[in-house]
C-alpha atoms as a PDB file:
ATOM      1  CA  UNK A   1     -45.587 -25.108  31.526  1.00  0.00           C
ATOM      2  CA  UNK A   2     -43.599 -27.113  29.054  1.00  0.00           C
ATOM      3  CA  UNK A   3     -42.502 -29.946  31.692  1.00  0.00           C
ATOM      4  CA  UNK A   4     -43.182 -30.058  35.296  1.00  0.00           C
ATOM      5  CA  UNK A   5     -40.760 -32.469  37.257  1.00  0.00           C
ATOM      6  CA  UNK A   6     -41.117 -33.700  40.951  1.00  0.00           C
ATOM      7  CA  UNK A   7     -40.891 -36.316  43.519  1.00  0.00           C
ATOM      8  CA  UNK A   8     -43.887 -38.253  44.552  1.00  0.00           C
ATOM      9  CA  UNK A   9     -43.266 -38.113  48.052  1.00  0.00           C
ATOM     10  CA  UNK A  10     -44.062 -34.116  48.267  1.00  0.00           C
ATOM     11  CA  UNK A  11     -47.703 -35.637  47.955  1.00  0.00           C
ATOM     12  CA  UNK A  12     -47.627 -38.899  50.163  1.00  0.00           C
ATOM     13  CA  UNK A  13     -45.981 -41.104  47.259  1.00  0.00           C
ATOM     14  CA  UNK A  14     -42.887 -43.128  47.550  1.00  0.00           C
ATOM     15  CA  UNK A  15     -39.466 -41.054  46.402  1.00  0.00           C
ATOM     16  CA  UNK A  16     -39.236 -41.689  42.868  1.00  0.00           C
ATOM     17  CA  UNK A  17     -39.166 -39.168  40.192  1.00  0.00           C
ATOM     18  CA  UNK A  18     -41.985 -37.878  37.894  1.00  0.00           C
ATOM     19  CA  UNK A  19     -42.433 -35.995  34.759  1.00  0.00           C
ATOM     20  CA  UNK A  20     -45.481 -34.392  33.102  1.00  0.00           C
ATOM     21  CA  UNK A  21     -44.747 -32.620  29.692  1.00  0.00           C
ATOM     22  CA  UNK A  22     -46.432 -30.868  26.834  1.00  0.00           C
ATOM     23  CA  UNK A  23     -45.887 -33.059  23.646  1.00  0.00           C
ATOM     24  CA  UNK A  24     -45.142 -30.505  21.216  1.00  0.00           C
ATOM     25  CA  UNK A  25     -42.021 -29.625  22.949  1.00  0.00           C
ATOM     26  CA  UNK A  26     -40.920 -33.054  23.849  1.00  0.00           C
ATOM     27  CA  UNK A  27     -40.763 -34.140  20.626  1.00  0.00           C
ATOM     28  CA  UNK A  28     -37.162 -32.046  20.117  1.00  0.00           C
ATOM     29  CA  UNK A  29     -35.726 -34.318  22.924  1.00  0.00           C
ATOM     30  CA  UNK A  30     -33.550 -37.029  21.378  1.00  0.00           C
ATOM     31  CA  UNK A  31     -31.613 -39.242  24.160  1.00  0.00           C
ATOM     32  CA  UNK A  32     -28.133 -39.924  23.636  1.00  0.00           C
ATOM     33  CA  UNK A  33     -28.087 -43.640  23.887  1.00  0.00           C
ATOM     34  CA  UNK A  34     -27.877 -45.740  20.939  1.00  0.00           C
ATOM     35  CA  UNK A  35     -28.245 -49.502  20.345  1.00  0.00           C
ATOM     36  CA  UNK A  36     -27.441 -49.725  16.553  1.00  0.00           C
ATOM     37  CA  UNK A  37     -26.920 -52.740  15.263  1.00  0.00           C
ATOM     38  CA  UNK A  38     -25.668 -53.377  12.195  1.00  0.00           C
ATOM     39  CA  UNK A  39     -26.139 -56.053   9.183  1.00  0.00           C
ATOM     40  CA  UNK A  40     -22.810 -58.414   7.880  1.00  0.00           C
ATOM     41  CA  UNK A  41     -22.572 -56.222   5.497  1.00  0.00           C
ATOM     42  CA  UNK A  42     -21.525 -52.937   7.362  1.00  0.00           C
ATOM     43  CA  UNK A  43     -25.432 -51.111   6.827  1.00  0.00           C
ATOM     44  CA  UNK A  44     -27.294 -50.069   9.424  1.00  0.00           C
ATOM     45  CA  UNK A  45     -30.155 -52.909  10.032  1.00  0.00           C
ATOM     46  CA  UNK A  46     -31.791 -51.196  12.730  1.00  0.00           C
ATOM     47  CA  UNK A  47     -31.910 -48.768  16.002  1.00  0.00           C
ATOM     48  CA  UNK A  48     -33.220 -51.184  18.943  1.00  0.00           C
ATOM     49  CA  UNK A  49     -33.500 -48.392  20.779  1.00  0.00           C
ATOM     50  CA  UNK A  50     -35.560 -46.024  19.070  1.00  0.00           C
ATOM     51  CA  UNK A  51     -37.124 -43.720  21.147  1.00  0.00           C
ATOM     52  CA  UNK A  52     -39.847 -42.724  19.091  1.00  0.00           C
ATOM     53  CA  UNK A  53     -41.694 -39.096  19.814  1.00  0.00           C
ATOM     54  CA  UNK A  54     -42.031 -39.010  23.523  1.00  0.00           C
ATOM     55  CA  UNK A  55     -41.847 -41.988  26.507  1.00  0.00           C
ATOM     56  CA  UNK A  56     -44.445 -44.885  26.279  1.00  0.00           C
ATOM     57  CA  UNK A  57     -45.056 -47.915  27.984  1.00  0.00           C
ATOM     58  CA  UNK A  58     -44.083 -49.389  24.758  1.00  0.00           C
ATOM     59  CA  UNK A  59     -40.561 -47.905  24.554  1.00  0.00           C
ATOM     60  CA  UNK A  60     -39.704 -47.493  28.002  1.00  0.00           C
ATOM     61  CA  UNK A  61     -38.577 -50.776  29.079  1.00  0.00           C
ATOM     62  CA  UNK A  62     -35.266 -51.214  27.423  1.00  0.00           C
ATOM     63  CA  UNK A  63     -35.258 -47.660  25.418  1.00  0.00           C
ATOM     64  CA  UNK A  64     -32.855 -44.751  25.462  1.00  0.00           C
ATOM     65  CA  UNK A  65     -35.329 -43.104  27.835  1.00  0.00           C
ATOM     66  CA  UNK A  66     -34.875 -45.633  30.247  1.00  0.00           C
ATOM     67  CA  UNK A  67     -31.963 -44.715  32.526  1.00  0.00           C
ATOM     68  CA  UNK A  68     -31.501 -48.268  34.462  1.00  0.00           C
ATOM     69  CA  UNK A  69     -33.606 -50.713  36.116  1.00  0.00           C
ATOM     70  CA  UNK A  70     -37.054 -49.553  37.208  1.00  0.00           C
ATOM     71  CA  UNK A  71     -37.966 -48.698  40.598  1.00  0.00           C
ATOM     72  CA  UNK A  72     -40.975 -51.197  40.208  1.00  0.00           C
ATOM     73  CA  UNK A  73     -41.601 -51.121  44.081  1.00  0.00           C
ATOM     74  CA  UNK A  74     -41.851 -47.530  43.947  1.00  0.00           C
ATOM     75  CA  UNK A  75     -44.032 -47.294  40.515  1.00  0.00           C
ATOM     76  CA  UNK A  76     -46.340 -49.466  42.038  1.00  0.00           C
ATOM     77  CA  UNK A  77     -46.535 -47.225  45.071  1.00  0.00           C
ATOM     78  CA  UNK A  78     -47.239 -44.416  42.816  1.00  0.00           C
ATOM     79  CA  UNK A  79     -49.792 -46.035  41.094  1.00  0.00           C
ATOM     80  CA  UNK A  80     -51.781 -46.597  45.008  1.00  0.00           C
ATOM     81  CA  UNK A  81     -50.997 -42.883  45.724  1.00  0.00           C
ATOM     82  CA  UNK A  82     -52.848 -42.060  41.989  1.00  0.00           C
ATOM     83  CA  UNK A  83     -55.262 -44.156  43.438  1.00  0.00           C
ATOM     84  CA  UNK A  84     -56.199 -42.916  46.685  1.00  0.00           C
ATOM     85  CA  UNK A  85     -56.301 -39.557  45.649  1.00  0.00           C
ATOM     86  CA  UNK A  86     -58.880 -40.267  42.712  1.00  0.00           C
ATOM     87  CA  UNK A  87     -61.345 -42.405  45.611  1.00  0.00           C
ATOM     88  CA  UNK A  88     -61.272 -39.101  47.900  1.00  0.00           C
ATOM     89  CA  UNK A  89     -63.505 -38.158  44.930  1.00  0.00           C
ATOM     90  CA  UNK A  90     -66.817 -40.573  46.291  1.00  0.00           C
ATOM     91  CA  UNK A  91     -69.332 -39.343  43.558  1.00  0.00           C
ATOM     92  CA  UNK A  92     -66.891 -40.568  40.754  1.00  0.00           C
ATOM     93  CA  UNK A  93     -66.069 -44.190  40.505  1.00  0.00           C
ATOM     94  CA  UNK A  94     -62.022 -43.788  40.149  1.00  0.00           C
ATOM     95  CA  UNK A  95     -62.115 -46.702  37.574  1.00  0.00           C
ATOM     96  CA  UNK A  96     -64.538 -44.843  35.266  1.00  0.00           C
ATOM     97  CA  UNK A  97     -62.650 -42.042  34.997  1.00  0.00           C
ATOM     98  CA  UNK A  98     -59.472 -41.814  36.892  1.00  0.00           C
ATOM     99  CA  UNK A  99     -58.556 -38.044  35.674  1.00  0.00           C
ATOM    100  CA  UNK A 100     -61.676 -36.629  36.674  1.00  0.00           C
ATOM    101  CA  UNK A 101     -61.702 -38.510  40.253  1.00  0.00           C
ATOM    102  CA  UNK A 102     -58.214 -36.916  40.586  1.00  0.00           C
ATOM    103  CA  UNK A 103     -59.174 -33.198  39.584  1.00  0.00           C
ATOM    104  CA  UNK A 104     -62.904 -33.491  41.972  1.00  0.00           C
ATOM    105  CA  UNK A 105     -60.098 -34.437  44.823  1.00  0.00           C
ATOM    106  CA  UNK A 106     -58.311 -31.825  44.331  1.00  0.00           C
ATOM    107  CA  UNK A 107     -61.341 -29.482  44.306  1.00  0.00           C
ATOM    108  CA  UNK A 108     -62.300 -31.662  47.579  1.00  0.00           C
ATOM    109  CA  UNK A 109     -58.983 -31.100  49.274  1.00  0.00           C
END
């Protein structure tokens, strides 16, 4: 799939939104916000809100991709959902290797 889009609660997170996406075709998404600003002499200085190739934690926190203030209360529930799902995996230590606690879970569940 190019994107797959969904709300953590379907698997015992809080209800925020989530996104997983293939690069390649992410890259073609440009946001419509702007935050030009401009030199005293009329030029374009520079784009503070440059949204660069895909979403990062880099450009996320005041970028075009960000769409209002965070849900932090519900991020950081997401992150503990992430989390318990990768220690149902007890031969992997969910710290070593967080992706491949998550997909022995799965295989668990």
């Amino acid at each position: 799939a190019d994107a797959i889009l969904c709300s953590a609660y379907k698997f015992f997170g809080p209800h925020i939104g989530i996104m997983a996406f293939d690069k390649k075709r992410f890259t073609a998404l440009k946001p419509c916000k702007v935050g030009l600003r401009f030199a005293n002499d009329g030029l374009l200085e520079e784009d503070v809100l440059d949204p660069g190739e895909v979403p990062t934690i880099e450009n996320c926190e005041i970028s075009r991709w960000e769409m209002g203030t965070l849900n932090y209360e519900g991020l950081a529930g997401f992150d503990a959902c992430v989390d318990y799902f990768a220690s149902l995996a007890s031969d992997i230590q969910p710290t070593s290797d967080r992706g491949k606690a998550i997909d022995q879970s799965y295989i668990k569940i």
